[in-house]
Protein backbone atom coordinates (compact mmCIF):
# COMPACT_ATOMS: atom_id res chain seq x y z
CA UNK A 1 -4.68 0.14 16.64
CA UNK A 2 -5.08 2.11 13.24
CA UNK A 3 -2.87 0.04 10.87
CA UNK A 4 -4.56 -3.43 12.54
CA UNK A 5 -8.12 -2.22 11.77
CA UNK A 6 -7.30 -0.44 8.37
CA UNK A 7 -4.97 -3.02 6.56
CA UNK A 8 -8.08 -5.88 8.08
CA UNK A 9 -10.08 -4.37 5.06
CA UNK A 10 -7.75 -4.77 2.17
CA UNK A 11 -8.31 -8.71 1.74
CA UNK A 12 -9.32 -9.22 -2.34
CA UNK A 13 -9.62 -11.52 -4.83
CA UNK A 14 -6.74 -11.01 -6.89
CA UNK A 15 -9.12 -8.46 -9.06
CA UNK A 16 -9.96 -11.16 -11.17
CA UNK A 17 -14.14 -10.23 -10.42
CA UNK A 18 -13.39 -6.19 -11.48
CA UNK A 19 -11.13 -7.28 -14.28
CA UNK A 20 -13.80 -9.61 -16.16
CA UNK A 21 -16.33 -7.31 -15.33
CA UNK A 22 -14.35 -4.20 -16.81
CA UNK A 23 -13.89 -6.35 -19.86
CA UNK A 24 -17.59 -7.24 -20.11
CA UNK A 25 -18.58 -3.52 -20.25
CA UNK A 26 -16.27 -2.82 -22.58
CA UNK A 27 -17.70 -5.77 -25.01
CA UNK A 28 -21.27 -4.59 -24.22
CA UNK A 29 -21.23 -1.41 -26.38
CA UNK A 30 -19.62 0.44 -23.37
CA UNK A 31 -17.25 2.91 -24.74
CA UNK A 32 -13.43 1.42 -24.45
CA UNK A 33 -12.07 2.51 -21.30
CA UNK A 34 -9.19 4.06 -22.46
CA UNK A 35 -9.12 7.76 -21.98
CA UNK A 36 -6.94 9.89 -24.17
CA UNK A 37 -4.83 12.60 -22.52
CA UNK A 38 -6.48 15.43 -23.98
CA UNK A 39 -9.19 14.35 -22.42
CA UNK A 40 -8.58 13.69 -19.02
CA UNK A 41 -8.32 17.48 -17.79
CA UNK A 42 -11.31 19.69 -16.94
CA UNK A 43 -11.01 23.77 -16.60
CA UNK A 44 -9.42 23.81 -12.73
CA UNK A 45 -11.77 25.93 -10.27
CA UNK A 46 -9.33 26.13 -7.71
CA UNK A 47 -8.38 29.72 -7.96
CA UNK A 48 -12.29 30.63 -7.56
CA UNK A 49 -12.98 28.04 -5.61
CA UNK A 50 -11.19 26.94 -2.46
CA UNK A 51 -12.21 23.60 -2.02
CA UNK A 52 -11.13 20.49 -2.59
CA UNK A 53 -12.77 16.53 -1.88
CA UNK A 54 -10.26 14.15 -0.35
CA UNK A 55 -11.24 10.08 -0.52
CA UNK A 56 -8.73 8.07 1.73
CA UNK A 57 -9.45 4.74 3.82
CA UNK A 58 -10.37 4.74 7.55
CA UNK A 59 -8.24 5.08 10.29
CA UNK A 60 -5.57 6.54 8.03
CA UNK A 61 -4.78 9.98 9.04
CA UNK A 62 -4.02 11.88 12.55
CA UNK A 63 -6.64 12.24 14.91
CA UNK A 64 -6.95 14.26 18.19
CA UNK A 65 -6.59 12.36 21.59
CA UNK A 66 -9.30 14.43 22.26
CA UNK A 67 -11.33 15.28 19.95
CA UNK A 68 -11.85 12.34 17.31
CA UNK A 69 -13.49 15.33 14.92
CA UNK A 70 -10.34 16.85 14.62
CA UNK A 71 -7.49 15.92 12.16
CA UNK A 72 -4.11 18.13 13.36
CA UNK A 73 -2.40 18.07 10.00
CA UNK A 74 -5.10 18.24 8.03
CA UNK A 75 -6.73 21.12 10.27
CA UNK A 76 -3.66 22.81 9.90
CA UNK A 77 -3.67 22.64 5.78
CA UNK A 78 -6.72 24.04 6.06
CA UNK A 79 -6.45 27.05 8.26
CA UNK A 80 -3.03 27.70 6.53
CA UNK A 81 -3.93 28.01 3.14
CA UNK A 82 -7.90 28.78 3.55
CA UNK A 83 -8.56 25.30 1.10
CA UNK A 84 -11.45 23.85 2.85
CA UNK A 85 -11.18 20.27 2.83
CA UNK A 86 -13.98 17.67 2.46
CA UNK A 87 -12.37 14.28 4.41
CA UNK A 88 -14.09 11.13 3.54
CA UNK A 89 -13.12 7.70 4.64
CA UNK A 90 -15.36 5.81 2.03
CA UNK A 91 -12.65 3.69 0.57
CA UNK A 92 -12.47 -0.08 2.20
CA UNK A 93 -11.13 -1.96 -0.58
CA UNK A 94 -9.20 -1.49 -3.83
CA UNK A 95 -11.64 -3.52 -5.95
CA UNK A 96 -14.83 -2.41 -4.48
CA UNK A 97 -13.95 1.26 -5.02
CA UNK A 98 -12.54 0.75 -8.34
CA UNK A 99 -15.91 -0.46 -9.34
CA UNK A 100 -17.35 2.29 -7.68
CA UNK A 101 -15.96 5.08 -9.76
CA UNK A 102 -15.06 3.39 -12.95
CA UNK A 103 -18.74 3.98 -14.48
CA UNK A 104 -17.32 7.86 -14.45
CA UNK A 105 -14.34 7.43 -15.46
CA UNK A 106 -14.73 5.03 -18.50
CA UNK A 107 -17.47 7.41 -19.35
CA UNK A 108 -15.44 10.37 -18.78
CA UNK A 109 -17.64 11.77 -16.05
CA UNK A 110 -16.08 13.64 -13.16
CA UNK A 111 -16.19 11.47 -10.33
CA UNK A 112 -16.87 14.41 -7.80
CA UNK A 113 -13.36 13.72 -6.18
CA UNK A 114 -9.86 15.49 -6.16
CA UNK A 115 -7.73 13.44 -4.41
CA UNK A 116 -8.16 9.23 -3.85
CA UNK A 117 -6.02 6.89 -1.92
CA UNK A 118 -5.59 3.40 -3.38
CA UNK A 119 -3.10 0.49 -3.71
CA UNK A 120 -0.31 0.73 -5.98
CA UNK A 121 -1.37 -2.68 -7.58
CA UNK A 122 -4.62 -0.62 -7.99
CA UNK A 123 -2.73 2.65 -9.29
CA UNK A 124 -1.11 0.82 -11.45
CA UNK A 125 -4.91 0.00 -13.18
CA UNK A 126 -5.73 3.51 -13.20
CA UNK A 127 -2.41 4.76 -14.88
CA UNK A 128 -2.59 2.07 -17.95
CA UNK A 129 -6.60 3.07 -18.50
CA UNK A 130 -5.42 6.94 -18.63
CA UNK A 131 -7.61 7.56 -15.48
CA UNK A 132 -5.52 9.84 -13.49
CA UNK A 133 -4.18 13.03 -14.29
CA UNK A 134 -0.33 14.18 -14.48
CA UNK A 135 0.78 16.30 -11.65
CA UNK A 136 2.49 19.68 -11.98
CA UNK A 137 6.18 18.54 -9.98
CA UNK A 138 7.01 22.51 -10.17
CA UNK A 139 4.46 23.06 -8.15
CA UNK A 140 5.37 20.37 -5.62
CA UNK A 141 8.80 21.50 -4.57
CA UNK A 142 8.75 19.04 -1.29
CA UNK A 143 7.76 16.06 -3.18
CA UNK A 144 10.48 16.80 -5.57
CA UNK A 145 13.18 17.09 -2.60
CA UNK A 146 12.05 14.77 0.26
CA UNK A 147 10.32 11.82 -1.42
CA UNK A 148 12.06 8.75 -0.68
CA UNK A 149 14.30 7.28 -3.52
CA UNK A 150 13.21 4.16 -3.25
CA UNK A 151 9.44 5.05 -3.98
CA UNK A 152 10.29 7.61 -7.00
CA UNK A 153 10.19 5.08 -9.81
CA UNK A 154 7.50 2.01 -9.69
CA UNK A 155 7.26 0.25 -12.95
CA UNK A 156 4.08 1.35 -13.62
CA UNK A 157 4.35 4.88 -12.98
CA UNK A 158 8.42 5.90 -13.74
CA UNK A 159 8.93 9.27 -12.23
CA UNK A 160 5.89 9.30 -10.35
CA UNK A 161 4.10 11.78 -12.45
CA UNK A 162 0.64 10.41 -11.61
CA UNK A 163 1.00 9.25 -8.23
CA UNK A 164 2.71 10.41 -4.92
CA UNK A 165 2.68 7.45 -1.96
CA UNK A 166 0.67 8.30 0.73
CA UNK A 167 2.10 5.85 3.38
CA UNK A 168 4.51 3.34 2.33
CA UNK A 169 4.93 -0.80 4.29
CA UNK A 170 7.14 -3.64 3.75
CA UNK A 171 5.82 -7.58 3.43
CA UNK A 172 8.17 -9.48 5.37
CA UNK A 173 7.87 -11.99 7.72
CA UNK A 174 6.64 -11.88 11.84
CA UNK A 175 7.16 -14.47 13.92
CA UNK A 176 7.38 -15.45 17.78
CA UNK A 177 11.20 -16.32 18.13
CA UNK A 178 10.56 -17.06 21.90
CA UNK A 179 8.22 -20.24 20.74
CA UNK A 180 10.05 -21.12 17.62
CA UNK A 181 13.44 -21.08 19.32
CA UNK A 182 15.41 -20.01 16.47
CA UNK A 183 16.27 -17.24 14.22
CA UNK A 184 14.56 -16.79 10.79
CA UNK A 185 16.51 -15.22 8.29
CA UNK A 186 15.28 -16.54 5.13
CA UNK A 187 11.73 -17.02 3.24
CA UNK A 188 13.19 -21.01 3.05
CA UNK A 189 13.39 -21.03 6.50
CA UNK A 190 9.41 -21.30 6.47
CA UNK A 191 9.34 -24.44 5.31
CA UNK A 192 11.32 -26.02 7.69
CA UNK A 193 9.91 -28.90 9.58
CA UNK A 194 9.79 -27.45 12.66
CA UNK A 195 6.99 -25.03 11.30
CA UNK A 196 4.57 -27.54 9.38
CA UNK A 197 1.33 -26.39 10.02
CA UNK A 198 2.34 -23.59 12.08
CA UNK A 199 2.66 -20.93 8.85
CA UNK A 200 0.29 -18.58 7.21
CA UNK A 201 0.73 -16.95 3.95
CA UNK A 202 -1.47 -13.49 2.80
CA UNK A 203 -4.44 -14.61 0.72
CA UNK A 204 -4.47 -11.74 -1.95
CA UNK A 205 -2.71 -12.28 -4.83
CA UNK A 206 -0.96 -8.92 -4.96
CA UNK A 207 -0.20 -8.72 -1.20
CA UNK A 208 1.46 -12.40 -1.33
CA UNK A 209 3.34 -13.36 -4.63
CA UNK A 210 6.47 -10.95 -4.33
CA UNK A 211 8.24 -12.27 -1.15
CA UNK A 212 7.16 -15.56 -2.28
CA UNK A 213 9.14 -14.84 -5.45
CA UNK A 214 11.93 -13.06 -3.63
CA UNK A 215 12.20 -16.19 -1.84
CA UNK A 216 13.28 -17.77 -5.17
CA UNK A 217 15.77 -15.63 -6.23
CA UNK A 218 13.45 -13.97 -8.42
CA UNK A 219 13.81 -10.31 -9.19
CA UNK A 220 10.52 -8.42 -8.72
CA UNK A 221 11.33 -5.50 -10.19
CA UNK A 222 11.45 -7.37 -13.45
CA UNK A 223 10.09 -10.92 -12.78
CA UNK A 224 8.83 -13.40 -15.51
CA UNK A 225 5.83 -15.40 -15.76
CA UNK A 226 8.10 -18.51 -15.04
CA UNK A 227 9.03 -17.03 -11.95
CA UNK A 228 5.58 -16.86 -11.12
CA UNK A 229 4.72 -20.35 -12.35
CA UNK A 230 7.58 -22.01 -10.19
CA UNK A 231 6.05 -19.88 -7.13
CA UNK A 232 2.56 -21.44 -7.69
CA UNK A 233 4.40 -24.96 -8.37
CA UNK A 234 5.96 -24.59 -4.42
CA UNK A 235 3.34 -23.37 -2.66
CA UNK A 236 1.27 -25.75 -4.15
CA UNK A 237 3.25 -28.54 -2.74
CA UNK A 238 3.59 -27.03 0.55
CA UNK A 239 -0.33 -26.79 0.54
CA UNK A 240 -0.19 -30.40 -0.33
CA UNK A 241 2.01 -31.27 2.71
CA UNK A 242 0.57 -29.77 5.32
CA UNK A 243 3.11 -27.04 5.81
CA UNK A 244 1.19 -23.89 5.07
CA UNK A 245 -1.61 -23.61 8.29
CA UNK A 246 -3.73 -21.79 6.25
CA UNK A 247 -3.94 -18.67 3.81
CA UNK A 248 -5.04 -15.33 5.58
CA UNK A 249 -6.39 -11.80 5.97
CA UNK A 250 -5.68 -9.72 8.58
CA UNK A 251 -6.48 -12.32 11.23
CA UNK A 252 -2.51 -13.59 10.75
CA UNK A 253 -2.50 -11.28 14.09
CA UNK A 254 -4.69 -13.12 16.01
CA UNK A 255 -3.23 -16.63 15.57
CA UNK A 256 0.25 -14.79 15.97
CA UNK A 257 -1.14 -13.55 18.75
CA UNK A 258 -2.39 -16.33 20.36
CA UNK A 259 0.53 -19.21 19.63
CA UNK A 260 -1.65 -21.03 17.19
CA UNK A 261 0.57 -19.95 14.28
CA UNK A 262 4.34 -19.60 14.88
CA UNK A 263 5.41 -17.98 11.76
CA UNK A 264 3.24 -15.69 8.64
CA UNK A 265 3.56 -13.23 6.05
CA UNK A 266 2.76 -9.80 7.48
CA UNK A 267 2.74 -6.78 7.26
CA UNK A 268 5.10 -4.29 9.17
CA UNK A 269 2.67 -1.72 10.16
CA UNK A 270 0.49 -4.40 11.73
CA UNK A 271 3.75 -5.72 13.47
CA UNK A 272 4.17 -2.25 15.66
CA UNK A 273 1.02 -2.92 16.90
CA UNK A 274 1.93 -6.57 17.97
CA UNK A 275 4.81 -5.79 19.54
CA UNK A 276 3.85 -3.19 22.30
CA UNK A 277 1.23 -5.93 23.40
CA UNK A 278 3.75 -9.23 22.78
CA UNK A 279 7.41 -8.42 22.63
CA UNK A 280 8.31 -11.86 21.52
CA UNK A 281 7.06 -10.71 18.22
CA UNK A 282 9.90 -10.15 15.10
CA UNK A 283 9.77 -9.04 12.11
CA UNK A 284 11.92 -9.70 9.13
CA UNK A 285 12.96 -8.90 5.93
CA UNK A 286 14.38 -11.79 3.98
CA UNK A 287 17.91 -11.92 3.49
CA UNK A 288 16.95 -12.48 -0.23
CA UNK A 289 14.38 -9.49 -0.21
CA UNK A 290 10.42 -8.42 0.83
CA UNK A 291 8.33 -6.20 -1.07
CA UNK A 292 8.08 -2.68 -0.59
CA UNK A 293 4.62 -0.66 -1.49
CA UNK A 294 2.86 1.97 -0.90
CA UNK A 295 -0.28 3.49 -1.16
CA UNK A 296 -0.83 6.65 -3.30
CA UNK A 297 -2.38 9.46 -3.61
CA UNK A 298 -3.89 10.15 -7.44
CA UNK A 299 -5.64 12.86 -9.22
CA UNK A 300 -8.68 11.29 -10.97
CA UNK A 301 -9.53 12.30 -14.63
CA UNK A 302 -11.74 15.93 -14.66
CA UNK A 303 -10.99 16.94 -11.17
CA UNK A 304 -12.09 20.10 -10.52
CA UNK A 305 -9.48 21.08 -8.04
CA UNK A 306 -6.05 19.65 -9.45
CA UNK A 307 -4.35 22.31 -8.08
CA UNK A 308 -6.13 22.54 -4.45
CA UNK A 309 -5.30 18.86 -4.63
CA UNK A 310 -1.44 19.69 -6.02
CA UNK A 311 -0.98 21.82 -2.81
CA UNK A 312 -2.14 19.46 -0.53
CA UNK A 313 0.04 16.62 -1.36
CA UNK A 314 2.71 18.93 -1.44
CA UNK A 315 2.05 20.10 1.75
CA UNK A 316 2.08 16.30 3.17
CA UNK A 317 6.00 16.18 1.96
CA UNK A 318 6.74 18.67 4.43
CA UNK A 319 9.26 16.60 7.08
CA UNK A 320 7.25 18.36 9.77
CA UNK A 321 3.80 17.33 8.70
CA UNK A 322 4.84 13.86 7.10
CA UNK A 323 6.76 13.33 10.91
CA UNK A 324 3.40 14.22 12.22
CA UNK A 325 1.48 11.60 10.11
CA UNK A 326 4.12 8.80 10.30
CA UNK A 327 4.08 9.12 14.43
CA UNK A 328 0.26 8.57 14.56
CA UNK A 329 -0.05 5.83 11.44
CA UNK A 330 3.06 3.92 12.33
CA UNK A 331 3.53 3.08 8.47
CA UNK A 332 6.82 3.26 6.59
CA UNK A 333 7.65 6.90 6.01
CA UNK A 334 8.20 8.18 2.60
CA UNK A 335 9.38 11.06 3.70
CA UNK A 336 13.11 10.05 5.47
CA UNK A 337 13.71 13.31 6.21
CA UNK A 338 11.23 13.01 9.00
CA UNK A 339 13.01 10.85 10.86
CA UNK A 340 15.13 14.18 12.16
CA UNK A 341 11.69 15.25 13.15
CA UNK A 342 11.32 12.83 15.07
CA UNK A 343 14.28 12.24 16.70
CA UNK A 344 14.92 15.42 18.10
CA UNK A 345 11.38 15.63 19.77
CA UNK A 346 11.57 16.11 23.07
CA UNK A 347 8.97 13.48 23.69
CA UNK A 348 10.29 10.40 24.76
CA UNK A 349 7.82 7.77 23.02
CA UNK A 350 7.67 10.22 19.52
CA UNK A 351 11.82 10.17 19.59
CA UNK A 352 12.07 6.46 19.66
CA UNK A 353 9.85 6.11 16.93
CA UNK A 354 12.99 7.66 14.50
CA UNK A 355 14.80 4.29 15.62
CA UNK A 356 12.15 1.84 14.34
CA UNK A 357 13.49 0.17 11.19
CA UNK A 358 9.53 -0.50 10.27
CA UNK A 359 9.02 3.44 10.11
CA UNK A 360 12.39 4.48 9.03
CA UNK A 361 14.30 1.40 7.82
CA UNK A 362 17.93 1.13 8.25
CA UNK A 363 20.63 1.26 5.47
CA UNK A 364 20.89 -2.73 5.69
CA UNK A 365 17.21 -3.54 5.82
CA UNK A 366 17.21 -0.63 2.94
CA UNK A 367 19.07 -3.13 0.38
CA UNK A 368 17.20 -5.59 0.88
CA UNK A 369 13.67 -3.85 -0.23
CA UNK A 370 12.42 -3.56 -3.81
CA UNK A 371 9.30 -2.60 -5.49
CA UNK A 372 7.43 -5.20 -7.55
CA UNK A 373 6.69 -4.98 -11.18
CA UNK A 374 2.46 -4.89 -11.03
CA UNK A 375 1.01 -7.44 -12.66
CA UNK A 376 -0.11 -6.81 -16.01
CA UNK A 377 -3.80 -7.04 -17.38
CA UNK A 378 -2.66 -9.46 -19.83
CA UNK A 379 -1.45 -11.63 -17.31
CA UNK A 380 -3.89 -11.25 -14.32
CA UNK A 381 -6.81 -13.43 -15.42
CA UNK A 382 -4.07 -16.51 -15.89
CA UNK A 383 -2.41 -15.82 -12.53
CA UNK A 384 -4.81 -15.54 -10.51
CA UNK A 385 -7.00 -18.28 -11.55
CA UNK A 386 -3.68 -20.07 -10.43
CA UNK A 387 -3.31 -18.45 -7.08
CA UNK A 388 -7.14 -18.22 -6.08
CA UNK A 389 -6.94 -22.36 -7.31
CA UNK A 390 -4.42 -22.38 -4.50
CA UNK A 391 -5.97 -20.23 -1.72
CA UNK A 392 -9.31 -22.00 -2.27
CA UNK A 393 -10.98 -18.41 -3.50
């Protein structure tokens, strides 16, 4: 039950608190929070020192059956390379731990951490401030050959020089076909009257708005602010009328679950889970599109370890260890290549997970998936004032 306990803690407010607050620093005789490029390196110790500190969210990495102390892949990094590896599961929201480092980091301060896990909405934050350092690609030869193409260039970070994804997940639609009675193929298809008052929609701002626009015919990899406008126009009539149940966290799985809701914006990694318990449950991506993201490992500004850190992500892009991750997370892969892994595994349960679109999507569902453009500072305070206006935040 890792993704259904992990993704439960990623419900925000559309960063609209962080954002203000960020700008009311900065107007308070806080230094801007802009840091320059020459500035964002410190002398690496990682040759002397073989050590590195790793900050990811809970539940979010392999653990032994046996032994809940033990972390196989990680274990493995560590007695391979002699890199001892400080494992800390202190982040448990984007917005809360952006406000936990960002003193450092606006300050230029070493945060005391090599490696950090966060949202690409949230990376996205990091990369315009100049709060994460560039990696060295040379010396990340499996990143460079196994990282899945349609991860490599985000708008905010083309190339992927400051970020590598972590685990990756689609925002699509579940639903319980035996109790609706039909197909759903569309994001229209929600607001048929057959499902009035039986639909949930994701409450965060960034986890929500690009199916929504998708729906629309909107491109997200390039969407306007009319796009998003005409979004807030329709749900806001479908609030209006009674259509849309009610806007959610995690706890779309329990009203799935239980019959109360028929149809609601999900995630996919939560959707495994669903489905061994309730095989009435589907998932789908649009036919016009759903969102695909990740969440990404960064380099903060005056790491001490870059290159400790450099090896380590590297090491996660091998198709063995990434197979090894993906079969206990149950995420979307960013490593396809792992999907051979898997499949020739002579463990029955570990070789059917290389056949599940919603770790290793097919070529179809493949077309169909985009990355969003993030939402720009500019832009943020206006649109989510909208949304939250909306949602009732």
């Amino acid at each position: 039950m890792a993704d259904l306990s992990r993704r439960s803690l990623l419900r925000g407010m559309g960063g609209i608190g962080v954002t203000g607050a960020l700008a009311a620093m900065t107007g308070c005789g806080v230094p801007p929070a802009y840091v320059e490029a020459a500035d964002r390196e410190a002398p690496d110790r990682s040759a002397r020192e073989h050590e590195l500190v790793f900050a990811n969210w809970p539940l979010y990495i392999d653990v032994d059956d046996h032994d809940k102390q033990r972390r196989p892949t990680l274990d493995a990094f560590q007695k391979r390379t002699g890199i001892s590896v400080t494992y800390t599961e202190e982040i448990n929201d984007n917005d809360e731990f952006f406000g936990k480092i960002s003193p450092a980091l606006m300050n230029h301060q070493a945060t005391g951490r090599d490696l950090i896990v966060i949202s690409d909405w949230m990376c996205a934050r990091f990369v315009r401030l100049g709060w994460v350092e560039t990696m060295d690609r040379k010396a990340q030869p499996n990143v460079a050959a196994h990282l899945d193409p349609l991860l490599r260039t985000p708008h905010f970070d083309p190339g992927r020089l400051h970020s590598v994804p972590w685990q990756s997940g689609i925002t699509g639609i579940a639903y319980n076909r035996k109790k609706l009675g039909r197909q759903i193929k569309h994001t229209s298809d929600l607001w048929k009257p057959d499902l009035r008052g039986r639909v949930t929609l994701l409450s965060g701002l960034d986890e929500a708005f690009a199916m929504l626009l998708q729906g629309n015919g909107a491109d997200i990899t390039r969407w306007t602010a009319d796009d998003f406008h005409r979004m807030i126009d329709q749900v806001g009539g479908l609030v209006r009328k009674g259509q849309i149940r009610r806007f959610t966290g995690n706890d779309y799985i329990k009203d799935l679950d239980s019959g109360d809701v028929l149809a609601a914006q999900a995630y996919s990694g939560d959707v495994i889970q669903l489905q061994a318990d309730n095989p009435d449950i589907e998932f789908v991506v649009p036919e016009e599109g759903a969102e695909l993201w990740a969440e990404s490992m960064m380099i903060p500004n005056l790491a001490a370890h870059k290159r400790n850190a450099e090896r380590l992500i590297d090491y996660y892009y091998q198709p063995e260890v990434a197979a090894e991750l993906a079969a206990w997370v149950n995420y979307v892969c960013p490593v396809p290549a792992a999907r051979e892994v898997l499949a020739s595994s002579k463990d029955k349960e570990r070789a059917q997970l290389a056949e599940d679109p919603l770790i290793f999507p097919d070529a179809e569902m493949r077309k169909r998936l985009a990355i969003a453009r993030d939402i720009t500072a500019k832009e943020r305070t206006e649109f989510a004032k909208a949304w939250n206006g909306i949602v009732g935040l």
